[in-house]
PDB file of N, CA and C in Angstrom:
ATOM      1  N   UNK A   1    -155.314 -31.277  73.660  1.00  0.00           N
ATOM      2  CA  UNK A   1    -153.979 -30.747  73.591  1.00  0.00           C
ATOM      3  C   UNK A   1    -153.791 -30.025  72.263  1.00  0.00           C
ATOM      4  N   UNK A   2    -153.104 -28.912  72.480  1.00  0.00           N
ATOM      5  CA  UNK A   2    -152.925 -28.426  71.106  1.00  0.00           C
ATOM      6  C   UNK A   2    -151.546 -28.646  70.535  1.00  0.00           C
ATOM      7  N   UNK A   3    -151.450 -28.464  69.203  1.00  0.00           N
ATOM      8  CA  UNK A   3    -150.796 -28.750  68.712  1.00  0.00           C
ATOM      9  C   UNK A   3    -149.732 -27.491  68.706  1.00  0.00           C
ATOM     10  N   UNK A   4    -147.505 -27.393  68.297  1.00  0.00           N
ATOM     11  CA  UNK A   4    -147.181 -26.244  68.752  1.00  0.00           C
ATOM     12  C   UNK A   4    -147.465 -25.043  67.800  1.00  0.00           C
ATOM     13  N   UNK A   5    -148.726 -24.936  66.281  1.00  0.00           N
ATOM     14  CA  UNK A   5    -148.490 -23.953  65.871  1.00  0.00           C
ATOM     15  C   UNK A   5    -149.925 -23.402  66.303  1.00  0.00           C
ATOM     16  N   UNK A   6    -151.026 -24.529  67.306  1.00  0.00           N
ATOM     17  CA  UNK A   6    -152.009 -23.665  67.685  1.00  0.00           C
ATOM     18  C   UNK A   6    -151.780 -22.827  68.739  1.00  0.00           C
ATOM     19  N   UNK A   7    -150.843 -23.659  69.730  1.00  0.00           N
ATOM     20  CA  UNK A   7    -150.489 -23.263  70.817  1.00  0.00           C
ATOM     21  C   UNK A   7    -149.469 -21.930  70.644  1.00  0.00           C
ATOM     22  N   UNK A   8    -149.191 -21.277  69.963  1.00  0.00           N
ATOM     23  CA  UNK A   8    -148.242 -20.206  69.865  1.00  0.00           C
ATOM     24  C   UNK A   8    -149.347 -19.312  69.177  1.00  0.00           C
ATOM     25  N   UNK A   9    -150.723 -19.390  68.227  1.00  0.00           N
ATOM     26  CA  UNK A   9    -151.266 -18.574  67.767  1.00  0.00           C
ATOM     27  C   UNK A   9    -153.029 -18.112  69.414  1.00  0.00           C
ATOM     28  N   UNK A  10    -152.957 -19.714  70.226  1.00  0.00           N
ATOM     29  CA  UNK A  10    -153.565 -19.327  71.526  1.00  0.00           C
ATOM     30  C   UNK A  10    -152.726 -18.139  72.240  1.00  0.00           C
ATOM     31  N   UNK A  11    -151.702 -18.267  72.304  1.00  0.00           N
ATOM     32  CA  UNK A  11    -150.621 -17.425  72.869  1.00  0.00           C
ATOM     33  C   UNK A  11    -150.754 -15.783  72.717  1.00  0.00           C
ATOM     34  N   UNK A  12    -150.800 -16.223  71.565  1.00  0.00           N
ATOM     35  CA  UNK A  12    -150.981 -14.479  70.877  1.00  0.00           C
ATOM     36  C   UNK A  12    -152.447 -14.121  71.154  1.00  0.00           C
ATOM     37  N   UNK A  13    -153.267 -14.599  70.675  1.00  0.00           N
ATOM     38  CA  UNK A  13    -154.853 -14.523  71.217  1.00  0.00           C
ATOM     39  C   UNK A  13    -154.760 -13.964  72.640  1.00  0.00           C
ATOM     40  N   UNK A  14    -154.096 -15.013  73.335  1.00  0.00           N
ATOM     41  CA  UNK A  14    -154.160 -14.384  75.099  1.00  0.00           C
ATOM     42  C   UNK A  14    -153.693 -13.266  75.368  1.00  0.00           C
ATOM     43  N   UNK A  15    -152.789 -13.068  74.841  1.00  0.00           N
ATOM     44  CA  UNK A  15    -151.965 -11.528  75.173  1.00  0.00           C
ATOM     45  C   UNK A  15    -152.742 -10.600  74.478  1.00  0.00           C
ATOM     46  N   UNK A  16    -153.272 -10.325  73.169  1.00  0.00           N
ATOM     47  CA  UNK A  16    -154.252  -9.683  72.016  1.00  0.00           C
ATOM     48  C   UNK A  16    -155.213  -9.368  73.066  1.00  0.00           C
ATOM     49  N   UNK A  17    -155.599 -10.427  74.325  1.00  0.00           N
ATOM     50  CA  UNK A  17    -157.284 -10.279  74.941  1.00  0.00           C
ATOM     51  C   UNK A  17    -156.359  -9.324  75.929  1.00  0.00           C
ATOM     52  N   UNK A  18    -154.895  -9.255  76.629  1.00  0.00           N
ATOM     53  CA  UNK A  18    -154.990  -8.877  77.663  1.00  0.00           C
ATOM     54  C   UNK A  18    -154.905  -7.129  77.416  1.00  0.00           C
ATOM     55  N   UNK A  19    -154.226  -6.873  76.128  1.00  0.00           N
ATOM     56  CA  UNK A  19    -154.064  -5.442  75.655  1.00  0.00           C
ATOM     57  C   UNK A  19    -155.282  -5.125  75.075  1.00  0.00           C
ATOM     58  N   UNK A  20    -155.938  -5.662  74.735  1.00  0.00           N
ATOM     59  CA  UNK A  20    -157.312  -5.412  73.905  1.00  0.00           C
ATOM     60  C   UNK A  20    -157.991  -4.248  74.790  1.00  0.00           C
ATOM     61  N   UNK A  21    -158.888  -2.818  74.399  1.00  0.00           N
ATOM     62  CA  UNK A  21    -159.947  -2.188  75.054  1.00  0.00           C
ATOM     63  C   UNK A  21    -160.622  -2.009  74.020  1.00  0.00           C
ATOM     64  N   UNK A  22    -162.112  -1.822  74.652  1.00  0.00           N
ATOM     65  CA  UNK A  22    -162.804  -1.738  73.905  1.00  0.00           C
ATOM     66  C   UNK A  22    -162.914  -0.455  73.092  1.00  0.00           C
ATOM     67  N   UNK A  23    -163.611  -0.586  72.052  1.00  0.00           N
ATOM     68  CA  UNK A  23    -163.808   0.737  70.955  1.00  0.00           C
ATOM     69  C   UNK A  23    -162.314   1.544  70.348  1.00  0.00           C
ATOM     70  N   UNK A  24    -161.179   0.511  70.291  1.00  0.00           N
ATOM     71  CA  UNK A  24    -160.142   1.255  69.940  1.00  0.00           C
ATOM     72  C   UNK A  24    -160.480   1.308  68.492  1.00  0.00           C
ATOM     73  N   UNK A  25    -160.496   2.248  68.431  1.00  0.00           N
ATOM     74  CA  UNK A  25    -159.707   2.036  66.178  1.00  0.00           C
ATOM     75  C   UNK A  25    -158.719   1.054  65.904  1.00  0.00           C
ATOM     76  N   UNK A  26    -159.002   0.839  64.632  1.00  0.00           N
ATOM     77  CA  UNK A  26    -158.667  -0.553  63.904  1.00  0.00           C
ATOM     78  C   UNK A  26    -156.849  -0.096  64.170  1.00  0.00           C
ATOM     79  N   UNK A  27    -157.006   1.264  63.921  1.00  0.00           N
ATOM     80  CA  UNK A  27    -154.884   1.664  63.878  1.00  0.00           C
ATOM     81  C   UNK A  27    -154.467   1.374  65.078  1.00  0.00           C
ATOM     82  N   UNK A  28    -154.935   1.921  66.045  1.00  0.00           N
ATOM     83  CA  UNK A  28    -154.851   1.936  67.721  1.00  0.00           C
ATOM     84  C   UNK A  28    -154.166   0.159  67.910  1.00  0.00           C
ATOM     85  N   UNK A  29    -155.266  -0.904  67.735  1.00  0.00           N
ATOM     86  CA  UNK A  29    -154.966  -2.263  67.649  1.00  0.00           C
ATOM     87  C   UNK A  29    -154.270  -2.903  66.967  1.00  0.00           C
ATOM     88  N   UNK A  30    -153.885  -2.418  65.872  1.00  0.00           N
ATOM     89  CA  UNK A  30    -152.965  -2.607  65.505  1.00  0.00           C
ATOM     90  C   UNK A  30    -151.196  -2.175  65.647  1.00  0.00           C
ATOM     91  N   UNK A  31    -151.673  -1.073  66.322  1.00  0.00           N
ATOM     92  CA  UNK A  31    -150.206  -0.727  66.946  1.00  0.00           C
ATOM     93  C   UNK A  31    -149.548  -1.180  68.536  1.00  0.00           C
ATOM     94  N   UNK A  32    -150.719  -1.451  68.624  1.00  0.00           N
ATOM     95  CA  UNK A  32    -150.559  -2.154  70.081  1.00  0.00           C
ATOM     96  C   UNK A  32    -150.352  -3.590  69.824  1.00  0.00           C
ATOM     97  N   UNK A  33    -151.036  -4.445  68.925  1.00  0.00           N
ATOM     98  CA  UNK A  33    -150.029  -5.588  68.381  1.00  0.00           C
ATOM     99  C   UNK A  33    -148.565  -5.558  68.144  1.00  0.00           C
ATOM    100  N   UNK A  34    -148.740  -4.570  67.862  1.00  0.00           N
ATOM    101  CA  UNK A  34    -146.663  -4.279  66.681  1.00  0.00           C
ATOM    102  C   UNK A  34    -145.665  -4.235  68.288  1.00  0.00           C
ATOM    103  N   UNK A  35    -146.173  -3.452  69.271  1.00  0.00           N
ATOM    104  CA  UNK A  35    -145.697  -3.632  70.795  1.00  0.00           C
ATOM    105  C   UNK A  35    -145.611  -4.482  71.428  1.00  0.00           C
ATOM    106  N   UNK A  36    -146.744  -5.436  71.465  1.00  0.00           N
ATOM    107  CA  UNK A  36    -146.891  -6.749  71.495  1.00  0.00           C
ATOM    108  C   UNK A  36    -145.391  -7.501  71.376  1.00  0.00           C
ATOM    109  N   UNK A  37    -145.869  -7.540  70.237  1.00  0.00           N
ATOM    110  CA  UNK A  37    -144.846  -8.502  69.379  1.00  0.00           C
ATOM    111  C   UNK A  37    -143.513  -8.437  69.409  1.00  0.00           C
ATOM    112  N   UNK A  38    -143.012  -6.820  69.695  1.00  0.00           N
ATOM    113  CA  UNK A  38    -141.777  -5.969  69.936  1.00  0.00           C
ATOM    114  C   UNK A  38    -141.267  -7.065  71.133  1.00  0.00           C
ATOM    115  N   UNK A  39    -142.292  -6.484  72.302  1.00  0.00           N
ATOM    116  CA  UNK A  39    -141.692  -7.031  73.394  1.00  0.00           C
ATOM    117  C   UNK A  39    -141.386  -8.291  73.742  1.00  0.00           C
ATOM    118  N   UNK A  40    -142.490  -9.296  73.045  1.00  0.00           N
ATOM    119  CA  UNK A  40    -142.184 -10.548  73.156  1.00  0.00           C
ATOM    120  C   UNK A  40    -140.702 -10.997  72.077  1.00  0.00           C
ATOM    121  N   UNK A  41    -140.388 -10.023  71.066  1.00  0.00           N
ATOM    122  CA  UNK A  41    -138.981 -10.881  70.758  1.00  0.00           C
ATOM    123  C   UNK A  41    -137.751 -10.061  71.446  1.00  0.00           C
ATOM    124  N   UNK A  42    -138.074  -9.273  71.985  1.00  0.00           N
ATOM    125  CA  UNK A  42    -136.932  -8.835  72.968  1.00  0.00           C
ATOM    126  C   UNK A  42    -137.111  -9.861  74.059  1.00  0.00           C
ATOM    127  N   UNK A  43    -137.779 -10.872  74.550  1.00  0.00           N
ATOM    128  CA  UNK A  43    -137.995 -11.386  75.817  1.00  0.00           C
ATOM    129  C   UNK A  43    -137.911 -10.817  76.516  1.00  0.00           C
ATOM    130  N   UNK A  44    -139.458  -9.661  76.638  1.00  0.00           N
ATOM    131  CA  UNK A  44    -140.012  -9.205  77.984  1.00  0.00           C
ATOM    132  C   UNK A  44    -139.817  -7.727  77.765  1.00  0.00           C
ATOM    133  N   UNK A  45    -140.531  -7.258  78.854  1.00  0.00           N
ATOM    134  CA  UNK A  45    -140.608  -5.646  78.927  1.00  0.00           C
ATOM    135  C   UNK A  45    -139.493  -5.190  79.358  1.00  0.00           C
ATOM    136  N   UNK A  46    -138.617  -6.054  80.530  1.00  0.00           N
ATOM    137  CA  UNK A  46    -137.465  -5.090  80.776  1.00  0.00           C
ATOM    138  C   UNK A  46    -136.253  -5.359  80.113  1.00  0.00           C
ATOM    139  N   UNK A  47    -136.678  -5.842  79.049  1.00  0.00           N
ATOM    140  CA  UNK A  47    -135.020  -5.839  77.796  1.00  0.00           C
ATOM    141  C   UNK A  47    -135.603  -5.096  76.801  1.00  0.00           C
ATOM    142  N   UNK A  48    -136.560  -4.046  76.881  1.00  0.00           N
ATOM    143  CA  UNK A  48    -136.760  -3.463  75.868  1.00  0.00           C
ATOM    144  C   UNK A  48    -136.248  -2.030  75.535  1.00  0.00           C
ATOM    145  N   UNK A  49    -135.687  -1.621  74.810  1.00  0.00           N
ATOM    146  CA  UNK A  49    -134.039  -0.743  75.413  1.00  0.00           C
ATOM    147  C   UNK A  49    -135.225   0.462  74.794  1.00  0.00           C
ATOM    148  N   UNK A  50    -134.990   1.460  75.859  1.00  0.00           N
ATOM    149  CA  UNK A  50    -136.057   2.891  75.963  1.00  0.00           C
ATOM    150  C   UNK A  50    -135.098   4.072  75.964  1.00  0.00           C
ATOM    151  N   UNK A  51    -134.931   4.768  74.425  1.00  0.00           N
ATOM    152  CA  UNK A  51    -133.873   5.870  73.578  1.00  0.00           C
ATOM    153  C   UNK A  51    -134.615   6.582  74.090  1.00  0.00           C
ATOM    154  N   UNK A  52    -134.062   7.540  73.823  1.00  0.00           N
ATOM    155  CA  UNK A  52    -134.609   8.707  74.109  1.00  0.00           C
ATOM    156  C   UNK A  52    -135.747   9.668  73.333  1.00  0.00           C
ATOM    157  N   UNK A  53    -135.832   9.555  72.057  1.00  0.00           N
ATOM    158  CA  UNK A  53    -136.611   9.369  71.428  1.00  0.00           C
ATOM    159  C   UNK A  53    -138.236   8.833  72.140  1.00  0.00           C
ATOM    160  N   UNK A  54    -138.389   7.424  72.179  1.00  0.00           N
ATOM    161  CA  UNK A  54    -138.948   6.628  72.951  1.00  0.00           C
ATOM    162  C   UNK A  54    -139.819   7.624  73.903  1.00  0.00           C
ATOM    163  N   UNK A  55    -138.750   7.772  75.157  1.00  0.00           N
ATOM    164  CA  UNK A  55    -139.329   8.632  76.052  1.00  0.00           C
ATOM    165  C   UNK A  55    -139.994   9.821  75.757  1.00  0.00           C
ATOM    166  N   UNK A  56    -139.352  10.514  74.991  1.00  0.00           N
ATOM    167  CA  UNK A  56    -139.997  11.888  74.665  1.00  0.00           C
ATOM    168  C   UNK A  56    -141.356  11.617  73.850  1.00  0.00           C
ATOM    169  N   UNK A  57    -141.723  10.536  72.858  1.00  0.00           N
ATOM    170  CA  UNK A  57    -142.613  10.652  72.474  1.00  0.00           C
ATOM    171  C   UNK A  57    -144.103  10.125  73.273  1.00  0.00           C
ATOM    172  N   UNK A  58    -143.628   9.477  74.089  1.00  0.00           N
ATOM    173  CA  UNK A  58    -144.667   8.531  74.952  1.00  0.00           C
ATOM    174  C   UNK A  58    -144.742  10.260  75.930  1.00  0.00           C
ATOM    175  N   UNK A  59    -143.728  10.979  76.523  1.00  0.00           N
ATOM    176  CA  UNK A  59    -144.535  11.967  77.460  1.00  0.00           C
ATOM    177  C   UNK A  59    -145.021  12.831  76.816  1.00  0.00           C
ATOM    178  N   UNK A  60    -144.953  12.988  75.530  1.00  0.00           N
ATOM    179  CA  UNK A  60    -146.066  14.192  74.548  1.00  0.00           C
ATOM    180  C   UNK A  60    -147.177  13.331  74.425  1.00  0.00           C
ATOM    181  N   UNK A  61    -147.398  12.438  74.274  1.00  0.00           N
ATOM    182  CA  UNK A  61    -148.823  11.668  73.699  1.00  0.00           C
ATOM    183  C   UNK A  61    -150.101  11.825  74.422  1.00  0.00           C
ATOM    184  N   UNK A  62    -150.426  12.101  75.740  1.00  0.00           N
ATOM    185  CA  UNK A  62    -151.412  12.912  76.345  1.00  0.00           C
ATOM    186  C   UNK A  62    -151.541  14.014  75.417  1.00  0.00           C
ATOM    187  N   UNK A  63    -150.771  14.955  75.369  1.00  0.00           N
ATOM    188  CA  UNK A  63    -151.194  16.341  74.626  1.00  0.00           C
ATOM    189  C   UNK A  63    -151.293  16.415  73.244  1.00  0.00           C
ATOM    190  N   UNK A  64    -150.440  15.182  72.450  1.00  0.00           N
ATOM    191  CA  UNK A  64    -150.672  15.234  71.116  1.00  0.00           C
ATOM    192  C   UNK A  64    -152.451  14.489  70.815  1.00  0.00           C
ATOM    193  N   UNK A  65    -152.958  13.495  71.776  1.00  0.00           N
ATOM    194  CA  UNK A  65    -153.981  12.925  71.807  1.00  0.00           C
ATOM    195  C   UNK A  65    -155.209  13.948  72.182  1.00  0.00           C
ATOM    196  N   UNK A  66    -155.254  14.818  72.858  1.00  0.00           N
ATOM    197  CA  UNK A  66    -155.730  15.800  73.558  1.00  0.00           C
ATOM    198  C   UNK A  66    -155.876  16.640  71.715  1.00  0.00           C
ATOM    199  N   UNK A  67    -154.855  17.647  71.528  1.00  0.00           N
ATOM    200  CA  UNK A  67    -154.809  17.674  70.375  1.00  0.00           C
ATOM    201  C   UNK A  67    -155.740  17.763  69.186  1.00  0.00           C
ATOM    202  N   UNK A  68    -155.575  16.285  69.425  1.00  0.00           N
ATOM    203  CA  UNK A  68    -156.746  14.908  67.941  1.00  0.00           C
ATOM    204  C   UNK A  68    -157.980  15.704  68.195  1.00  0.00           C
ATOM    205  N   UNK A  69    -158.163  15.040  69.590  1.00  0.00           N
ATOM    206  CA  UNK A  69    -159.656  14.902  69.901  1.00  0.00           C
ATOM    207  C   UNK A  69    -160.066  16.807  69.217  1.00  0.00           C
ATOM    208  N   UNK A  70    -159.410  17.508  70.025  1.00  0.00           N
ATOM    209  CA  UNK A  70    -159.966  18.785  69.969  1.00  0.00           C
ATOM    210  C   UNK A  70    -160.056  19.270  68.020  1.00  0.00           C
ATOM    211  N   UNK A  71    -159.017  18.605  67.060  1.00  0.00           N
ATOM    212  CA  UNK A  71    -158.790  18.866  66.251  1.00  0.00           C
ATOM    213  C   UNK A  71    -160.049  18.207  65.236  1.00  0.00           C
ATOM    214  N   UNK A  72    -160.573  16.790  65.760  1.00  0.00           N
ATOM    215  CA  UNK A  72    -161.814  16.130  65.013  1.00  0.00           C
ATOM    216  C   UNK A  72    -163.127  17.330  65.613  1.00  0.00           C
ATOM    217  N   UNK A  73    -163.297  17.308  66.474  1.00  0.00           N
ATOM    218  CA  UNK A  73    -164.312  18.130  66.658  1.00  0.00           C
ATOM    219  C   UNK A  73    -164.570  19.587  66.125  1.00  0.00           C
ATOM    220  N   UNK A  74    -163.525  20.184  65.764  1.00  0.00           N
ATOM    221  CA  UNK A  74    -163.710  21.317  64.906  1.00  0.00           C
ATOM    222  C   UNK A  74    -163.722  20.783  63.218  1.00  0.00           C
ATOM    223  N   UNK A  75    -163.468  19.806  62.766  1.00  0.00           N
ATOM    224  CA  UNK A  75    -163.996  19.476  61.815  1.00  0.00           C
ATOM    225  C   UNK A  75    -164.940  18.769  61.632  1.00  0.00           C
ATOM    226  N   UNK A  76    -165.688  18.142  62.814  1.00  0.00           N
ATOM    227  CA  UNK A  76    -166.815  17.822  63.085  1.00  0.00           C
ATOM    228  C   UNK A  76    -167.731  19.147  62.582  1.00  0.00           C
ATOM    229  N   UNK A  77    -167.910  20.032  63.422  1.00  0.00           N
ATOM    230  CA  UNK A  77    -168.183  21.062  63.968  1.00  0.00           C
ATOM    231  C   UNK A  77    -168.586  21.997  62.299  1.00  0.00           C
ATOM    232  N   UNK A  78    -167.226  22.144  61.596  1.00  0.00           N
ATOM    233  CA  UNK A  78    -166.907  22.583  60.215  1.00  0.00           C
ATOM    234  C   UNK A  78    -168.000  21.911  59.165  1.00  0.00           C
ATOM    235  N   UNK A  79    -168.116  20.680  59.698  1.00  0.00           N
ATOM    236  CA  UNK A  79    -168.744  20.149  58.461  1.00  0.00           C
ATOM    237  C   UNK A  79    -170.454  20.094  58.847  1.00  0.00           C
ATOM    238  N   UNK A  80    -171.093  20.065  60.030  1.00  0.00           N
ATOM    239  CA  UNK A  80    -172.122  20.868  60.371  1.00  0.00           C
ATOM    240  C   UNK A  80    -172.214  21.859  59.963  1.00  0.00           C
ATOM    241  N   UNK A  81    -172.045  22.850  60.128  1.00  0.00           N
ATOM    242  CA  UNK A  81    -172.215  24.655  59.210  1.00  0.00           C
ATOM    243  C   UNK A  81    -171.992  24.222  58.336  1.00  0.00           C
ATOM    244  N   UNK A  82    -171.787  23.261  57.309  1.00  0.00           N
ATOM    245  CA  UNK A  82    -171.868  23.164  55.863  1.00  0.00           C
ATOM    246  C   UNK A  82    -172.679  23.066  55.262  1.00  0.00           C
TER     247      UNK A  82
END
């Protein structure tokens, strides 16, 4: 049996494994903790109040991610010809 401050840090572990993918960057996992954590003190996903803000930035994030990628590879790319 665990005790209640293992049992609340198992807790977090479990949820950590269920958002977890592999090969994210250390920032990536860590921001997906901070969501985590968001939602669990709102109790739950659907008390989590979604501004507008919110929305708009989650439907750019395909293209701002898209973006990245294309933006590392030309400095990839840059620092080859060097």
């Amino acid at each position: 049996m665990l005790s209640p401050e293992q049992a609340s840090v198992e807790r977090g572990l479990s949820v950590t494994k269920e958002v977890s993918v592999e090969h994210l960057a250390e920032t990536s996992l860590s921001k997906q903790r901070t969501i985590v954590d968001h939602i669990s003190s709102v109790g739950g996903f659907l008390k989590v109040d979604y501004c507008n803000g919110l929305l708009l930035s989650t439907s750019s994030a395909r293209s701002k991610y898209y973006q990245f990628l294309d933006d590392k590879k030309k400095a990839e790319k840059k620092t080859r010809n060097i």
